[in-house]
C-alpha atoms as a PDB file:
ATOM      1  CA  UNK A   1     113.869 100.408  97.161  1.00  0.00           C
ATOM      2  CA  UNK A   2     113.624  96.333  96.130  1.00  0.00           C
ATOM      3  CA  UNK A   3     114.675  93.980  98.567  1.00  0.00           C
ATOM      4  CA  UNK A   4     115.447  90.087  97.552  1.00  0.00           C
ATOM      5  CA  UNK A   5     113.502  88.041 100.279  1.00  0.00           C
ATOM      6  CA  UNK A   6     114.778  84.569 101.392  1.00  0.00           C
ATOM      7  CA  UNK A   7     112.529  82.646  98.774  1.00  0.00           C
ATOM      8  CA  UNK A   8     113.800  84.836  95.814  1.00  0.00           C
ATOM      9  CA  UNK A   9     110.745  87.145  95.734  1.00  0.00           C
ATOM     10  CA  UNK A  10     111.977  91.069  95.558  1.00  0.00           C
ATOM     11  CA  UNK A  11     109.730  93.381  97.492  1.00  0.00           C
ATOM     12  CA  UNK A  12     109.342  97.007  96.571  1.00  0.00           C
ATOM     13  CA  UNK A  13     108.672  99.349  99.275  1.00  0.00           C
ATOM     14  CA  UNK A  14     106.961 102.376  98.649  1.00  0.00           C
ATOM     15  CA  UNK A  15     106.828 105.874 100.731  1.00  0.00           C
ATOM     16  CA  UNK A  16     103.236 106.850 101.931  1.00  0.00           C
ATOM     17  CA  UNK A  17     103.393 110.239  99.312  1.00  0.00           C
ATOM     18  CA  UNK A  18     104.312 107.350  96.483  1.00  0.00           C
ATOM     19  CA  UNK A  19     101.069 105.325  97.166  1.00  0.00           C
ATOM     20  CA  UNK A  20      99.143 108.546  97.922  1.00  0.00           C
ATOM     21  CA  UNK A  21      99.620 109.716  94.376  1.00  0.00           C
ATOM     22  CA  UNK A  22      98.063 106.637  92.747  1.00  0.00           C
ATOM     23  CA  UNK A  23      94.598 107.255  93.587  1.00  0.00           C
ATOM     24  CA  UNK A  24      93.455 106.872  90.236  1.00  0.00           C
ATOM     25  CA  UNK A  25      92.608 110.345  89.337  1.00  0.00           C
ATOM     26  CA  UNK A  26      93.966 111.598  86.277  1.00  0.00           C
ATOM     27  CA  UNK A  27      94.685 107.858  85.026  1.00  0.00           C
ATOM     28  CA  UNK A  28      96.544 106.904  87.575  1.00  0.00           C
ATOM     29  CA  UNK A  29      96.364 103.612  88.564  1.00  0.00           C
ATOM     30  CA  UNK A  30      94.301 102.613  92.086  1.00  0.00           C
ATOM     31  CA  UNK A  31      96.562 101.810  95.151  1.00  0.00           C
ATOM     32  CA  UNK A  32      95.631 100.989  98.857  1.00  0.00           C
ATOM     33  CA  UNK A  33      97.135  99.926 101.834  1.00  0.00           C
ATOM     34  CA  UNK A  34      96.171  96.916 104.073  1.00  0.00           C
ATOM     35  CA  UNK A  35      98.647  96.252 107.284  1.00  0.00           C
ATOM     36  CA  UNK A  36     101.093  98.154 105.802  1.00  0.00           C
ATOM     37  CA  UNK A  37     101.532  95.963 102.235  1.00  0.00           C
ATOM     38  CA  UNK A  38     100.626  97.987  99.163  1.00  0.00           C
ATOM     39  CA  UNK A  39      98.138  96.463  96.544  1.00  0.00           C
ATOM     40  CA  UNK A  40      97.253  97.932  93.068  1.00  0.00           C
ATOM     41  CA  UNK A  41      93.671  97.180  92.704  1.00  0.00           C
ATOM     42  CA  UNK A  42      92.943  98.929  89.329  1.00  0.00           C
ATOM     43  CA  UNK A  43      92.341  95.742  87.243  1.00  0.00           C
ATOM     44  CA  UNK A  44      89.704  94.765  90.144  1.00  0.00           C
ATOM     45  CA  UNK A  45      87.496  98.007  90.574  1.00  0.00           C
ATOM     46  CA  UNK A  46      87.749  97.997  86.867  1.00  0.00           C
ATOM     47  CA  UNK A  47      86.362  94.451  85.804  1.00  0.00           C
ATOM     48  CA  UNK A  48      84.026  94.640  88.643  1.00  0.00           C
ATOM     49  CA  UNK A  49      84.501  91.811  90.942  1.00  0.00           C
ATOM     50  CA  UNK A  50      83.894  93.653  93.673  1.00  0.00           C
ATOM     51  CA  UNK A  51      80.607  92.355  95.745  1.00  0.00           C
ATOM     52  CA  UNK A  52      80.275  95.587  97.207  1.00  0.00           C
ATOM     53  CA  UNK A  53      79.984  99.354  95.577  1.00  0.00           C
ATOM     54  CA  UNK A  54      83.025 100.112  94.004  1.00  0.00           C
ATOM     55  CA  UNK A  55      83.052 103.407  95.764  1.00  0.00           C
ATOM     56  CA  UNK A  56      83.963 101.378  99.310  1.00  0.00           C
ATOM     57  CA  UNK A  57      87.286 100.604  97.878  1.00  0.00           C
ATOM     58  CA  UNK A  58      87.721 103.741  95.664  1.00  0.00           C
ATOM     59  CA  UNK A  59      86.929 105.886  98.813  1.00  0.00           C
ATOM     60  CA  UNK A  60      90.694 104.649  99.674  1.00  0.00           C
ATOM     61  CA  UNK A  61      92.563 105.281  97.119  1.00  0.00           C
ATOM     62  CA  UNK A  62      96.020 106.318  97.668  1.00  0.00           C
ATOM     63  CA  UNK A  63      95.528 105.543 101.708  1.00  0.00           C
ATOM     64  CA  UNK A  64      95.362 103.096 104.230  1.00  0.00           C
ATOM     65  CA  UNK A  65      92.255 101.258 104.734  1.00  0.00           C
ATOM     66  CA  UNK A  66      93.454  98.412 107.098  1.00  0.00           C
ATOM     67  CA  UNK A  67      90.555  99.537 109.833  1.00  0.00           C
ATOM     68  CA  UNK A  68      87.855  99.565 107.819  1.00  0.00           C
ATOM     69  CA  UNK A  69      88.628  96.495 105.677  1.00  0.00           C
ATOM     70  CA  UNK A  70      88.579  94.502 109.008  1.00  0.00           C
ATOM     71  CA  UNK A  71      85.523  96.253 110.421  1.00  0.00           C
ATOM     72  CA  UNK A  72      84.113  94.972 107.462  1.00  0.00           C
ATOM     73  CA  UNK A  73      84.978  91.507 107.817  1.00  0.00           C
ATOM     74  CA  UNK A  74      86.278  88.935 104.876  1.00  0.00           C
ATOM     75  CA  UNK A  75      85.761  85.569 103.717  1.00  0.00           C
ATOM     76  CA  UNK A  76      89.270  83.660 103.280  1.00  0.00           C
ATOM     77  CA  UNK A  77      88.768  83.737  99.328  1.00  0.00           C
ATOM     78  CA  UNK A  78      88.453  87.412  99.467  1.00  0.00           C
ATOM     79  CA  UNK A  79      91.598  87.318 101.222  1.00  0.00           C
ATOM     80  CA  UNK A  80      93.289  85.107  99.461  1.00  0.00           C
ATOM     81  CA  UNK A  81      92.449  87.512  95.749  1.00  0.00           C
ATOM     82  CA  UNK A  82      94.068  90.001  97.306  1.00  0.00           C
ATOM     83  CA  UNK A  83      97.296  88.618  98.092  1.00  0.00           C
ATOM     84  CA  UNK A  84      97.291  88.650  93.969  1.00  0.00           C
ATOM     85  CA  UNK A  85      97.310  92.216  93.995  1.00  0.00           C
ATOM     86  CA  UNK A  86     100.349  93.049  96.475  1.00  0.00           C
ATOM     87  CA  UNK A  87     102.683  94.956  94.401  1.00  0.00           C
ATOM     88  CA  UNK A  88     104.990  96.095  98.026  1.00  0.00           C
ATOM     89  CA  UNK A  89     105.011  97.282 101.284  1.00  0.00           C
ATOM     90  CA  UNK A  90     105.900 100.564 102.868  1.00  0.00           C
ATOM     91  CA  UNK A  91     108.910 101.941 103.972  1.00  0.00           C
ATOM     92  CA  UNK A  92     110.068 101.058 107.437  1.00  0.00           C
ATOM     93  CA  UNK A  93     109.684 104.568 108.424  1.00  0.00           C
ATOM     94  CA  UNK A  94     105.961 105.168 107.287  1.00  0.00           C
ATOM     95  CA  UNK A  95     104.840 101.655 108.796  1.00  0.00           C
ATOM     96  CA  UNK A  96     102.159 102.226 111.334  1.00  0.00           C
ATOM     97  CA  UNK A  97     102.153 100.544 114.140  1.00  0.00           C
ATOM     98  CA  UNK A  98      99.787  97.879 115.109  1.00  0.00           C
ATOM     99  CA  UNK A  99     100.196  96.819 111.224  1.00  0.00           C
ATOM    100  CA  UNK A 100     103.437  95.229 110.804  1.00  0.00           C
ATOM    101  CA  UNK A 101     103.060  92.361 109.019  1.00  0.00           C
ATOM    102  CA  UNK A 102     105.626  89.685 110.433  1.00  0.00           C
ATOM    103  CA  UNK A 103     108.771  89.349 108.736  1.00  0.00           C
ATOM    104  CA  UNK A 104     110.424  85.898 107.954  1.00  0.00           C
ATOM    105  CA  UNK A 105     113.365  85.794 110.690  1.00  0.00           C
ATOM    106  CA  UNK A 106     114.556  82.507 110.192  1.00  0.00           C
ATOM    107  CA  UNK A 107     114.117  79.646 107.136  1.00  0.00           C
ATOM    108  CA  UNK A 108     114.903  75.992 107.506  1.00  0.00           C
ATOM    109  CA  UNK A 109     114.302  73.642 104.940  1.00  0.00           C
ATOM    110  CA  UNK A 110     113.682  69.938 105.826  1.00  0.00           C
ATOM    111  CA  UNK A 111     113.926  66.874 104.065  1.00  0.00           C
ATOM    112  CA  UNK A 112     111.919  63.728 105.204  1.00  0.00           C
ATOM    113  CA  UNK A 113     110.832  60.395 103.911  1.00  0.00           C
ATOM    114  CA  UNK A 114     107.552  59.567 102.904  1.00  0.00           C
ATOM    115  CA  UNK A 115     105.571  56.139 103.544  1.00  0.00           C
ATOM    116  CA  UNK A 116     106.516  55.161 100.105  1.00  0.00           C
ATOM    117  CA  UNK A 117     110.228  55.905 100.639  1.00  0.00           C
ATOM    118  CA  UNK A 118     110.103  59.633  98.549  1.00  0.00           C
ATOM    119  CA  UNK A 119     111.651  62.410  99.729  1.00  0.00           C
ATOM    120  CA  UNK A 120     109.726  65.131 100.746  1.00  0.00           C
ATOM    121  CA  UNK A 121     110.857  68.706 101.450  1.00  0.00           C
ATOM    122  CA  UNK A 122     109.339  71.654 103.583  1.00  0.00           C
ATOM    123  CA  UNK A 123     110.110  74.792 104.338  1.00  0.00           C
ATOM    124  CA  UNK A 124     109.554  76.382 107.682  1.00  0.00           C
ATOM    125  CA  UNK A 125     109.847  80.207 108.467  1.00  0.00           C
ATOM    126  CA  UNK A 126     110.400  81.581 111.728  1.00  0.00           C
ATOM    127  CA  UNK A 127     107.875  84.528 112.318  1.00  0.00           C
ATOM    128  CA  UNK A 128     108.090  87.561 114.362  1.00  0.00           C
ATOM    129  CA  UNK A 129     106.914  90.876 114.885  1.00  0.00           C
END
């Protein structure tokens, strides 16, 4: 299922059996979850960027590793990469709890003036569990 958000982006939503079946055996590419978003991490493990052993991401391949990626602890650029890699989310109904990421409620866009007289717009989004 691919749902249009409100800045144009689709999002695909995968089951928890989809993502479980790319775990990168038998060429299949490598797919985890973090607070319920998917992320296909194949090019990653492969060029190896990872600071760490490649087998502490390959370990969760196909599954959720949300605990142990914060147990862990990451620096903001780490976390910032991986928002590259987000390919979807899961389905409503396979969501865990505790990991919802907040969804965009609300979107208002305003326009104000800047010192030199240009006009400058923002967007802000109205978050909630």
């Amino acid at each position: 299922m691919t749902i249009t958000t409100a800045n144009d982006t689709p999002t695909k939503f995968y089951t928890l059996a989809e993502v479980a079946q790319n775990n990168g055996k038998k060429g299949k590419p490598i797919w985890i979850i973090y607070k319920n978003s998917v992320y296909d991490v194949t090019a990653y493990i492969e060029s190896g960027a990872h600071p760490g052993e490649e087998n502490v991401i390959t370990d969760f391949a196909g599954k959720d590793c949300t605990r142990d990626f914060n147990d862990v602890g990451h620096s903001p650029d780490a976390m910032r990469e991986m928002k590259t890699m987000k390919i979807g989310e899961i389905v409503e109904e396979d969501r865990k709890e505790g990991n919802n990421p907040k969804k965009v409620t609300s979107v208002q866009s305003i326009v104000s003036m800047s010192e030199n007289g240009e006009k400058k717009r923002r967007r802000r989004f109205l978050l909630c569990r």
